[in-house]
PDB file of N, CA and C in Angstrom:
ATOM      1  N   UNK A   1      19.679   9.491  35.676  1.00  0.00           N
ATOM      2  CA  UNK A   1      20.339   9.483  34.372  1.00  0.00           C
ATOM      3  C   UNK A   1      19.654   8.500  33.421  1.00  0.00           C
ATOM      4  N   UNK A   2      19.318   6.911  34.040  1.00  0.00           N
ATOM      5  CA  UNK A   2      18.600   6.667  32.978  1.00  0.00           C
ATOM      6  C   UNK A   2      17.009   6.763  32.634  1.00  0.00           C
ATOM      7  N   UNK A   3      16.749   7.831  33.662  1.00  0.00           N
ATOM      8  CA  UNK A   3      15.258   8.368  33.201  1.00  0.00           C
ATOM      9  C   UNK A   3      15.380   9.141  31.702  1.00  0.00           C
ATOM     10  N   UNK A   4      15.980   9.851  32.048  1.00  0.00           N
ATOM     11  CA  UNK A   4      16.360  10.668  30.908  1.00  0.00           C
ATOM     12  C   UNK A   4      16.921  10.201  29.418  1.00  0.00           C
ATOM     13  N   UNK A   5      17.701   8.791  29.680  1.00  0.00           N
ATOM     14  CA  UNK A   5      17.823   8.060  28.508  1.00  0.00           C
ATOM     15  C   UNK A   5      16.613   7.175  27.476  1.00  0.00           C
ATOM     16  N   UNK A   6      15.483   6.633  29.056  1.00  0.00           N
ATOM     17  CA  UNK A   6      14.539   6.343  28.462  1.00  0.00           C
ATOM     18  C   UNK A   6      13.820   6.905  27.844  1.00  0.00           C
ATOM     19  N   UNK A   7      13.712   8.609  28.146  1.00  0.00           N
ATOM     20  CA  UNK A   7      12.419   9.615  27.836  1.00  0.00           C
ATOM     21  C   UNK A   7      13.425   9.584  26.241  1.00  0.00           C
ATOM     22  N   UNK A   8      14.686  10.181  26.251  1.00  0.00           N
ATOM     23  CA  UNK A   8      14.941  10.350  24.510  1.00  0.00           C
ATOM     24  C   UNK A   8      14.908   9.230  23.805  1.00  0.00           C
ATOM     25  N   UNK A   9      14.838   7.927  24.230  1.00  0.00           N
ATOM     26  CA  UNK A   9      14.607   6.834  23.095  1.00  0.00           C
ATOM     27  C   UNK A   9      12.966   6.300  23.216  1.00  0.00           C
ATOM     28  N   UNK A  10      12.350   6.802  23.872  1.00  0.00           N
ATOM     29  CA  UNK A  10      10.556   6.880  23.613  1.00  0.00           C
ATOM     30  C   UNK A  10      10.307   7.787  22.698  1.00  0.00           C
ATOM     31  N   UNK A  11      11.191   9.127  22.934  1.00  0.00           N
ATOM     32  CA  UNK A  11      11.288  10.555  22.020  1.00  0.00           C
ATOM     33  C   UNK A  11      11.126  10.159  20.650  1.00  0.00           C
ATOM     34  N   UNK A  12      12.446   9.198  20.132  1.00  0.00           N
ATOM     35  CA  UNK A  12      12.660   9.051  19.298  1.00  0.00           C
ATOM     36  C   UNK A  12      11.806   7.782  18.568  1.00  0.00           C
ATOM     37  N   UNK A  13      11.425   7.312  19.153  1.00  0.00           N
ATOM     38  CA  UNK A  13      10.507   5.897  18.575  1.00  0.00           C
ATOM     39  C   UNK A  13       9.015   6.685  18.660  1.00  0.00           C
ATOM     40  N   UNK A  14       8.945   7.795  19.172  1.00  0.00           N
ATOM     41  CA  UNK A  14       7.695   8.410  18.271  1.00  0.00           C
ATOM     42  C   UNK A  14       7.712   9.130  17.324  1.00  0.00           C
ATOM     43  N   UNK A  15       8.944   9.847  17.228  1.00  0.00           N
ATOM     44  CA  UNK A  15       9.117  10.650  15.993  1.00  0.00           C
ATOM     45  C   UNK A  15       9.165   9.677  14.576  1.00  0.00           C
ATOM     46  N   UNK A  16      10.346   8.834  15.068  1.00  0.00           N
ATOM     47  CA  UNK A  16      10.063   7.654  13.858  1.00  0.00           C
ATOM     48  C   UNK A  16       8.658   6.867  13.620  1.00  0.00           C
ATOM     49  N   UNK A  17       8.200   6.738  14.157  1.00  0.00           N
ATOM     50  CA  UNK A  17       6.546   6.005  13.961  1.00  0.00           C
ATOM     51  C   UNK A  17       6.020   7.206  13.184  1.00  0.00           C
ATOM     52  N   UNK A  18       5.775   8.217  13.684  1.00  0.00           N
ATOM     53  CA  UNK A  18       5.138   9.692  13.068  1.00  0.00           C
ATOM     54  C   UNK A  18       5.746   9.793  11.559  1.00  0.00           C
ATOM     55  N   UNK A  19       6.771   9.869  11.173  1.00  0.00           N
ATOM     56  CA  UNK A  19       7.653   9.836  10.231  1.00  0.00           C
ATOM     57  C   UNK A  19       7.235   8.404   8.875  1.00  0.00           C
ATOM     58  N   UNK A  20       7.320   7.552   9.701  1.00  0.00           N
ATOM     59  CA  UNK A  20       6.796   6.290   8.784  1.00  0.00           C
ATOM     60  C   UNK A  20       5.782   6.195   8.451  1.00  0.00           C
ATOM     61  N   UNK A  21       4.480   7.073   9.501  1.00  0.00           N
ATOM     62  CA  UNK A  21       3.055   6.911   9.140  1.00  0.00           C
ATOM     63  C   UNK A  21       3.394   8.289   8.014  1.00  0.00           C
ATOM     64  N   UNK A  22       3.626   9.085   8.057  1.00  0.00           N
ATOM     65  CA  UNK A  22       3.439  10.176   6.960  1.00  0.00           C
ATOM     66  C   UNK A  22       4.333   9.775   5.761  1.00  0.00           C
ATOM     67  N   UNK A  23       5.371   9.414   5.666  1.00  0.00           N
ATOM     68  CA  UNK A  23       5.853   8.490   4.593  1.00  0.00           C
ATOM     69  C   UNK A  23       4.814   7.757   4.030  1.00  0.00           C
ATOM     70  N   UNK A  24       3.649   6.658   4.831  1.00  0.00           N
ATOM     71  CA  UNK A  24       2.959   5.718   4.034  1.00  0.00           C
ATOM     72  C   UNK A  24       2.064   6.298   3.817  1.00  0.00           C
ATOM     73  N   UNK A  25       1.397   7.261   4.165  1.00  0.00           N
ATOM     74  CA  UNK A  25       0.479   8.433   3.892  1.00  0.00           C
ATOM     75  C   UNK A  25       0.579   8.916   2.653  1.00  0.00           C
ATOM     76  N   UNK A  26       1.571   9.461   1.934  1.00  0.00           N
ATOM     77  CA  UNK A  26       2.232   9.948   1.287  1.00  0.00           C
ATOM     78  C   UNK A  26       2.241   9.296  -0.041  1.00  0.00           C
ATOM     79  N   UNK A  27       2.941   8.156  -0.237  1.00  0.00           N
ATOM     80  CA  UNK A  27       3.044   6.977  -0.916  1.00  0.00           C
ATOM     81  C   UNK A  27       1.475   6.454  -1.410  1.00  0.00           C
ATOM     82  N   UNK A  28       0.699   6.594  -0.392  1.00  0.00           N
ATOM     83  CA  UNK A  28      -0.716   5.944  -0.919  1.00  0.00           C
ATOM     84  C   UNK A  28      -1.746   7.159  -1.033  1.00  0.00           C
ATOM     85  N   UNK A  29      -1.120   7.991  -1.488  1.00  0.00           N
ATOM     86  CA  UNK A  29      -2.102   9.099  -1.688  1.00  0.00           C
ATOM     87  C   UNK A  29      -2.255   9.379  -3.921  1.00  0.00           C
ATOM     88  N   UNK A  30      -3.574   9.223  -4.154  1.00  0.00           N
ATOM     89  CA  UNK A  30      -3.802   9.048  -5.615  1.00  0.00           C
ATOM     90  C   UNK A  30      -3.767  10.333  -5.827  1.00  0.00           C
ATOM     91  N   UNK A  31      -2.534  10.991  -6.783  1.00  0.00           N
ATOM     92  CA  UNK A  31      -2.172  11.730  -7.750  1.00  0.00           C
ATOM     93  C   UNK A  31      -3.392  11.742  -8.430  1.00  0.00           C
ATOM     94  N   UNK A  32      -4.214  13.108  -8.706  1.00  0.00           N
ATOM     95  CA  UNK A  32      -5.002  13.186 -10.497  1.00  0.00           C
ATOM     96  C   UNK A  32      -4.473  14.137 -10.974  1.00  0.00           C
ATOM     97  N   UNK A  33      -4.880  14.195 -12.530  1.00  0.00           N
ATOM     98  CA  UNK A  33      -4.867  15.567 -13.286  1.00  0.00           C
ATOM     99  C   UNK A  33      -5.708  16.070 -14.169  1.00  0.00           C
ATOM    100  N   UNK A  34      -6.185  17.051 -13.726  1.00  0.00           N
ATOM    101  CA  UNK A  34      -7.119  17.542 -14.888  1.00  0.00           C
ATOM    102  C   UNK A  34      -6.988  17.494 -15.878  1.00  0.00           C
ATOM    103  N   UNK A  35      -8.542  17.234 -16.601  1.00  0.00           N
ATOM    104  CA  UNK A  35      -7.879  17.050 -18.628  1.00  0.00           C
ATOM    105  C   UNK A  35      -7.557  18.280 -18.772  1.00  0.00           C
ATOM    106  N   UNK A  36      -7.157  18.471 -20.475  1.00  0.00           N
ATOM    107  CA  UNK A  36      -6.601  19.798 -20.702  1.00  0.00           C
ATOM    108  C   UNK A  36      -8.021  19.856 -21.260  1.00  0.00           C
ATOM    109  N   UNK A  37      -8.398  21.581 -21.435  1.00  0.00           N
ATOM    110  CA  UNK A  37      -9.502  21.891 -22.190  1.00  0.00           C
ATOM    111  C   UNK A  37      -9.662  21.431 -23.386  1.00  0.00           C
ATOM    112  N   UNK A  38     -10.643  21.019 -23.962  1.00  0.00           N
ATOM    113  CA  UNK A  38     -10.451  20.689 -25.284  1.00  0.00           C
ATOM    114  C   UNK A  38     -10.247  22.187 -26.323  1.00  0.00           C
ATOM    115  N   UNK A  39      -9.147  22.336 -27.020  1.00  0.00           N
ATOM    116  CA  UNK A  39      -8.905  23.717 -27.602  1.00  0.00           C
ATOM    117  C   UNK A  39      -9.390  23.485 -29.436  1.00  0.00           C
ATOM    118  N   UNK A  40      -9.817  24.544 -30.065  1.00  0.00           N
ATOM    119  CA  UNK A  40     -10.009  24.533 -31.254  1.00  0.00           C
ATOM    120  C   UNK A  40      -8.946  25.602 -32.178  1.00  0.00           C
ATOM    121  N   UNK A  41      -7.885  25.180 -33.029  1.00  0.00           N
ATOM    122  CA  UNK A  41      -6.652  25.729 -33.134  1.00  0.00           C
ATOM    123  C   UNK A  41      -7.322  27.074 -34.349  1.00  0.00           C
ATOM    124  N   UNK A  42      -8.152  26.817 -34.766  1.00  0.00           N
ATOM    125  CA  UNK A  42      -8.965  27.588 -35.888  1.00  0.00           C
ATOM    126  C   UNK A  42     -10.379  28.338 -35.201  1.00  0.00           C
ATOM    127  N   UNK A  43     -10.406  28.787 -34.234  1.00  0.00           N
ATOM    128  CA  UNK A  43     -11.730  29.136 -34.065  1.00  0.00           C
ATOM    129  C   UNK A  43     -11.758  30.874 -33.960  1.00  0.00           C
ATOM    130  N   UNK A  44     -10.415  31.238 -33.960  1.00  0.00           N
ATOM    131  CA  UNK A  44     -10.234  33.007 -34.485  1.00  0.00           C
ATOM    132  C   UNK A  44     -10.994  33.799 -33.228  1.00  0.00           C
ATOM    133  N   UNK A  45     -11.074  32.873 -31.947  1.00  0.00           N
ATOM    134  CA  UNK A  45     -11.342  33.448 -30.782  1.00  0.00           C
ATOM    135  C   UNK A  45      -9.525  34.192 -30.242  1.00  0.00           C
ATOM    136  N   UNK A  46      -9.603  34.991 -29.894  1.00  0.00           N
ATOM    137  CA  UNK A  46      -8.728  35.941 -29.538  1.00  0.00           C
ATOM    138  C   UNK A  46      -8.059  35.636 -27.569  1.00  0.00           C
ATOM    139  N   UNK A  47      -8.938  35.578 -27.164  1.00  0.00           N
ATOM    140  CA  UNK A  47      -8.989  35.130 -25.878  1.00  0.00           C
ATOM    141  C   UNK A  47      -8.474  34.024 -25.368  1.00  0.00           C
ATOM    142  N   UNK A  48      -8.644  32.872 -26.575  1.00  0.00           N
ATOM    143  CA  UNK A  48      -8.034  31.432 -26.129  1.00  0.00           C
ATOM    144  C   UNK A  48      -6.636  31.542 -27.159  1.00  0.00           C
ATOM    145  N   UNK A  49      -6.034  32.275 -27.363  1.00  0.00           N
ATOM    146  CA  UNK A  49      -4.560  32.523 -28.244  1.00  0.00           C
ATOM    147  C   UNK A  49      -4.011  32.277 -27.292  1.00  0.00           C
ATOM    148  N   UNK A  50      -3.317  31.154 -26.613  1.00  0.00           N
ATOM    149  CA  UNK A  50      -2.462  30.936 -25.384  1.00  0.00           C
ATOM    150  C   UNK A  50      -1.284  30.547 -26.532  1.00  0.00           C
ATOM    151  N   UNK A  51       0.120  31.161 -25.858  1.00  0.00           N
ATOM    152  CA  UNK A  51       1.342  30.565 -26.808  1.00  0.00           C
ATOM    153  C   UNK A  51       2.140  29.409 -25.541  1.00  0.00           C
TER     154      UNK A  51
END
């Protein structure tokens, strides 16, 4: 019986370690964003008419 108690609280102290490393993973991962195209509001191109 307490084999079995030890194996689910090893269980669980790896899931939580796993859990905290992808949490800090997560957290320290750098967001970018592409610029926007530079658009010309007058250039009577038809194609770049985005509304």
């Amino acid at each position: 019986m307490t084999g079995y108690i030890i194996a689910a609280i090893v269980i669980m102290l790896i899931v939580l370690v796993l859990a905290l490393f992808t949490i800090s993973k997560g957290y320290a991962y750098k967001h970018t964003v592409d610029a926007l195209p530079e658009q010309n509001e007058h250039n009577g191109d038809a194609d770049n008419a985005h509304f």
